[in-house]
Protein backbone atom coordinates (compact mmCIF):
# COMPACT_ATOMS: atom_id res chain seq x y z
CA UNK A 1 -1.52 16.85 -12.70
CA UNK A 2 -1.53 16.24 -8.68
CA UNK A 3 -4.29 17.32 -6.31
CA UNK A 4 -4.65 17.09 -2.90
CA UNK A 5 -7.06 13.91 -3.07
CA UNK A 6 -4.04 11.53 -5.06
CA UNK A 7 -1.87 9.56 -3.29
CA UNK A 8 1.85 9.99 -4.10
CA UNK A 9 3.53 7.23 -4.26
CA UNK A 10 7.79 7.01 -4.62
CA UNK A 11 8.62 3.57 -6.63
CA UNK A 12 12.92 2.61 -6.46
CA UNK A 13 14.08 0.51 -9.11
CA UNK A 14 17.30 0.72 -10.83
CA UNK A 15 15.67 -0.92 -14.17
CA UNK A 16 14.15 2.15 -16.30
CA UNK A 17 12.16 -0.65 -17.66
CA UNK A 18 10.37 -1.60 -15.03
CA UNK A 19 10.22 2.19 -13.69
CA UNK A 20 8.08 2.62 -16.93
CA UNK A 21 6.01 0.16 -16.54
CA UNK A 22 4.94 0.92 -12.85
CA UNK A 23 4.99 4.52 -13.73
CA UNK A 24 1.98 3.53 -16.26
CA UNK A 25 -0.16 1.17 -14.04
CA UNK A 26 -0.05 3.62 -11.43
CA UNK A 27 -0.71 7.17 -13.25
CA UNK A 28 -4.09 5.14 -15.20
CA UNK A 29 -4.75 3.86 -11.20
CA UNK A 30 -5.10 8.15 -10.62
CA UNK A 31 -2.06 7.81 -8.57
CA UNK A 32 0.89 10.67 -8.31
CA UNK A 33 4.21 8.34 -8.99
CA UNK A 34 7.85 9.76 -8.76
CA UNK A 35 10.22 7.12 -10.19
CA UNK A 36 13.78 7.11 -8.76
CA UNK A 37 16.85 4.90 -9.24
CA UNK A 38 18.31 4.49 -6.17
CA UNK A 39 18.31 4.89 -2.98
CA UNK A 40 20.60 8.10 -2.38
CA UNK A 41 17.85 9.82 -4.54
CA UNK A 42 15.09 8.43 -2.77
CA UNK A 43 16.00 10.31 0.15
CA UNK A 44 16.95 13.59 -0.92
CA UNK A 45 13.03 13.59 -2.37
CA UNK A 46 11.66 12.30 0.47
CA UNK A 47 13.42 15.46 2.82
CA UNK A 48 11.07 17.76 1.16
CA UNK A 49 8.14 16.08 -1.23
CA UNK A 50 5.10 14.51 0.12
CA UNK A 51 5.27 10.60 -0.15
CA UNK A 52 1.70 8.24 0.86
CA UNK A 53 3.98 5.68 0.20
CA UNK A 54 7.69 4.26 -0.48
CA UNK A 55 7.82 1.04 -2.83
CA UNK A 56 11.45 -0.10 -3.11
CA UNK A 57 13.44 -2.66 -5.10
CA UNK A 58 15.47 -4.77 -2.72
CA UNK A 59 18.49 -5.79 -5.27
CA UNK A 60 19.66 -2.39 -6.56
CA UNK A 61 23.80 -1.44 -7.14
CA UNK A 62 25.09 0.03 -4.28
CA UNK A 63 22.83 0.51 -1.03
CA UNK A 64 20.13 -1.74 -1.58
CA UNK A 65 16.59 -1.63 -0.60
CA UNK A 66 16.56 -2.64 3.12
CA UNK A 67 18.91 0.05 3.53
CA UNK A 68 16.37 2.50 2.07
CA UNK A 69 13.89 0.85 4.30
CA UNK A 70 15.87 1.88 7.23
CA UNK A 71 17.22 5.16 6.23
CA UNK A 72 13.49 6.49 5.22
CA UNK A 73 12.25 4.98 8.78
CA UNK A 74 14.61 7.51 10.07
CA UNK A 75 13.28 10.38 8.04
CA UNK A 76 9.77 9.50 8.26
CA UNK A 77 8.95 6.35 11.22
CA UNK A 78 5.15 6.94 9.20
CA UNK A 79 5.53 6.08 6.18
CA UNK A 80 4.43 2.64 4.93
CA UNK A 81 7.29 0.93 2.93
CA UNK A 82 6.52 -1.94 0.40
CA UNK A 83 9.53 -4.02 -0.69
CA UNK A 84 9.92 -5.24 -3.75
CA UNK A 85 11.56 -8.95 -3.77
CA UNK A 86 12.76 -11.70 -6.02
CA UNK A 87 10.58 -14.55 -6.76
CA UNK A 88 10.56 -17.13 -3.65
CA UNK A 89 12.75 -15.19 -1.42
CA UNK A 90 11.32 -15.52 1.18
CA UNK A 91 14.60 -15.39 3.87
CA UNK A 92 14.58 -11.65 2.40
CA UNK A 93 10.73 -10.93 2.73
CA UNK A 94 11.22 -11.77 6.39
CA UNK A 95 14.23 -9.47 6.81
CA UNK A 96 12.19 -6.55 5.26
CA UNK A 97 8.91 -6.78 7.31
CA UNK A 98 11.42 -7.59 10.64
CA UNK A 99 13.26 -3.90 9.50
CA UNK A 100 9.66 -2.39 9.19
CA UNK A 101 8.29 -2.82 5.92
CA UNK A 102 4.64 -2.88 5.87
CA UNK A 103 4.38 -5.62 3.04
CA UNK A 104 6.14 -7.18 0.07
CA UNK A 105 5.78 -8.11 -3.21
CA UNK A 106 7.39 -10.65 -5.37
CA UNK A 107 8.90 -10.01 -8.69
CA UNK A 108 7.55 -10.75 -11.41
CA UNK A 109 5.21 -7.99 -10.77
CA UNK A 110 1.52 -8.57 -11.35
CA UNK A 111 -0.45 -5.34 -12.19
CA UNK A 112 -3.69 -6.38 -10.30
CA UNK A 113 -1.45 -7.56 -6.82
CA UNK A 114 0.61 -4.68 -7.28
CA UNK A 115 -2.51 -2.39 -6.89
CA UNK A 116 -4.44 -4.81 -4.42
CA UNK A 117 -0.91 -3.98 -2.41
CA UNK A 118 -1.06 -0.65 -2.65
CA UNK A 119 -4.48 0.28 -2.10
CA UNK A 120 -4.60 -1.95 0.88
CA UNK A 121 -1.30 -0.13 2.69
CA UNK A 122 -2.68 3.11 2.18
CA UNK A 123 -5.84 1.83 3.46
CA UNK A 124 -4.23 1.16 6.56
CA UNK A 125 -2.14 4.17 6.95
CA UNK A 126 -5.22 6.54 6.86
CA UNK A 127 -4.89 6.89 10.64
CA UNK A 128 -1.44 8.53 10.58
CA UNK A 129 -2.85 11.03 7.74
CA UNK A 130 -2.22 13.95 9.94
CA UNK A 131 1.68 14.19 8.87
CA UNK A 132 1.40 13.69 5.49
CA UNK A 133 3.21 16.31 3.72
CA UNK A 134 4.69 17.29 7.24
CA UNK A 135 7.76 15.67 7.74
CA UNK A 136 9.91 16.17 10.55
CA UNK A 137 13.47 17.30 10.35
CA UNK A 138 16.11 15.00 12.57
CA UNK A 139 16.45 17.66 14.62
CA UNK A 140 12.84 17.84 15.53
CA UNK A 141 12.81 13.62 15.47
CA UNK A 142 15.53 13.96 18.56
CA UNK A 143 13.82 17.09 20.18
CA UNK A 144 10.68 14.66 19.96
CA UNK A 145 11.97 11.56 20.97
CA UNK A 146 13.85 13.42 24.20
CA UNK A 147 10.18 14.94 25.36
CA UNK A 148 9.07 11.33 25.06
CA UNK A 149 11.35 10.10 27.47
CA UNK A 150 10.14 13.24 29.75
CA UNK A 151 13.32 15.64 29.49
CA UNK A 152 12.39 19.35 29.76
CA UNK A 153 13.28 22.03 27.26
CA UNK A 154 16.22 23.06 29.49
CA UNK A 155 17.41 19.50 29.75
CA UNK A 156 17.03 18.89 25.67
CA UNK A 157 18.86 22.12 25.59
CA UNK A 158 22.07 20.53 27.42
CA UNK A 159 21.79 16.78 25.52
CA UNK A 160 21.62 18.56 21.98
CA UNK A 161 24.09 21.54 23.03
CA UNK A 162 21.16 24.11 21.72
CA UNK A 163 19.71 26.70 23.67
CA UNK A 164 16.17 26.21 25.52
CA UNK A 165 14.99 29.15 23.11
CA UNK A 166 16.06 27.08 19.97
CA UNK A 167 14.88 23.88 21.24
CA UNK A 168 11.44 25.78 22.19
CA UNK A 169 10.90 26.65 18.83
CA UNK A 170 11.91 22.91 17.35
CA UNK A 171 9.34 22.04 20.35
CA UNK A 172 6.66 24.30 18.65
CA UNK A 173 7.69 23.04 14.67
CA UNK A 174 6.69 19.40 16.39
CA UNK A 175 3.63 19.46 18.11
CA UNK A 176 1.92 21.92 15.00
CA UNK A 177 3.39 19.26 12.64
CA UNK A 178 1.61 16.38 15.22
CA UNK A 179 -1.27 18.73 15.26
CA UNK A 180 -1.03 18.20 18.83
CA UNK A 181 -1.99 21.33 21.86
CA UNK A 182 -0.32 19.43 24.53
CA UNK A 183 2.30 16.65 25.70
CA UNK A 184 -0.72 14.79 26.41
CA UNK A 185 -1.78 14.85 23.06
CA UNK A 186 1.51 14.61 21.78
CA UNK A 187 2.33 11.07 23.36
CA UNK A 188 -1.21 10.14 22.06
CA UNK A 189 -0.05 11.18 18.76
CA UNK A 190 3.44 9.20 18.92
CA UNK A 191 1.38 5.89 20.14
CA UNK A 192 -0.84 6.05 17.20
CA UNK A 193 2.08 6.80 14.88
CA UNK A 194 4.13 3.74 16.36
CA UNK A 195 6.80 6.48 17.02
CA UNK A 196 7.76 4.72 20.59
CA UNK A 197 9.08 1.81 18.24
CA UNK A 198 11.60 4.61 16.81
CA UNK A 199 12.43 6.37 20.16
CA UNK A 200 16.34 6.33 20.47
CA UNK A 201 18.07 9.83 19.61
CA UNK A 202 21.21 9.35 19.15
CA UNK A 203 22.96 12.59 19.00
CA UNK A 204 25.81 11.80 16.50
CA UNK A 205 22.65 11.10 14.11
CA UNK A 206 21.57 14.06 14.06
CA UNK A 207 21.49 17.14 11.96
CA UNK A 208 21.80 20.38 12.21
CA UNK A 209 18.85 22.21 10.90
């Protein structure tokens, strides 16, 4: 059963195998695991469970796990990503940590590196606790990255094509979710979240709520 005190972490692997196995190290750890299969599922979890944080198989059918690297950067800049790579690849452990993973692990994996790993990432991701379980839409990732760059409401309003009122309230979802008062606070919040790294809004990208 989850409480509030375990970490959840989401492990991608297309093996059920190897799912299994992780699935067991990390429940007897006291950890909250979902096991998915690829990446497509990932991400539909990840719009609306909590996640501490993402381990992912790099070689999986279809989009592999440096594209699930990316995409979940886009969902959630915060969330530490381990990748999960083949024996001595090391050309592909330096892709991954260049795309933003926060570590990697080689395959075969060992049980005690495999928590060492873990425990250390979350370790280090303590300081962005305040938006776990509060993801932000892509909507409010654009309305955010826009008052980064210093645009008003009304200005937002005209980039996205929304009204000042909508992007107001999109305003409001982000600094509560930032726990942030001000735009002073808010910028302090984005700096400790490396958010600046992720500031581009592309409007094409995103969604409508």
């Amino acid at each position: 059963m989850e409480t509030d005190t375990q970490e959840h972490v989401f492990f991608v692997d297309d093996e059920s195998k190897v799912r299994l196995v992780v699935r067991r190290i990390l429940e007897r750890a006291g950890m909250h695991v979902t096991c998915l299969s690829s990446v497509d599922e990932c991400l539909s979890h990840l719009e609306d469970e909590r996640c501490d944080l993402l381990i992912t198989d790099v070689k999986m059918p279809g989009r592999d796990g440096i594209e699930l690297l990316i995409a979940a950067k886009e969902v959630q800049p915060w969330l530490p990503v381990v990748v999960v790579t083949g024996f001595g690849d090391v050309p592909m452990a330096v892709r991954a940590l260049k795309a933003g993973a926060a570590d990697f692990i080689e395959k075969p994996l060992d049980r005690d590196i495999l928590l060492k790993t873990i425990r250390a990432t979350i370790c280090r991701s303590t300081a962005h606790s305040a938006l776990l379980g509060h993801s932000l839409t892509k909507t409010e990732m654009s309305v955010l990255f826009h008052i980064l760059e210093g645009k008003t409401n009304r200005e937002v309003a005209n980039v996205l094509n929304r009204s000042p009122r909508t992007v107001e309230v999109h305003r409001r979802h982000v600094m509560r979710k930032l726990n942030a008062d001000n735009v002073v606070e808010l910028v302090r919040r984005a700096a400790d979240l490396h958010l600046f790294d992720f500031a581009e809004a592309p409007e094409d990208k995103m969604a409508k709520p």
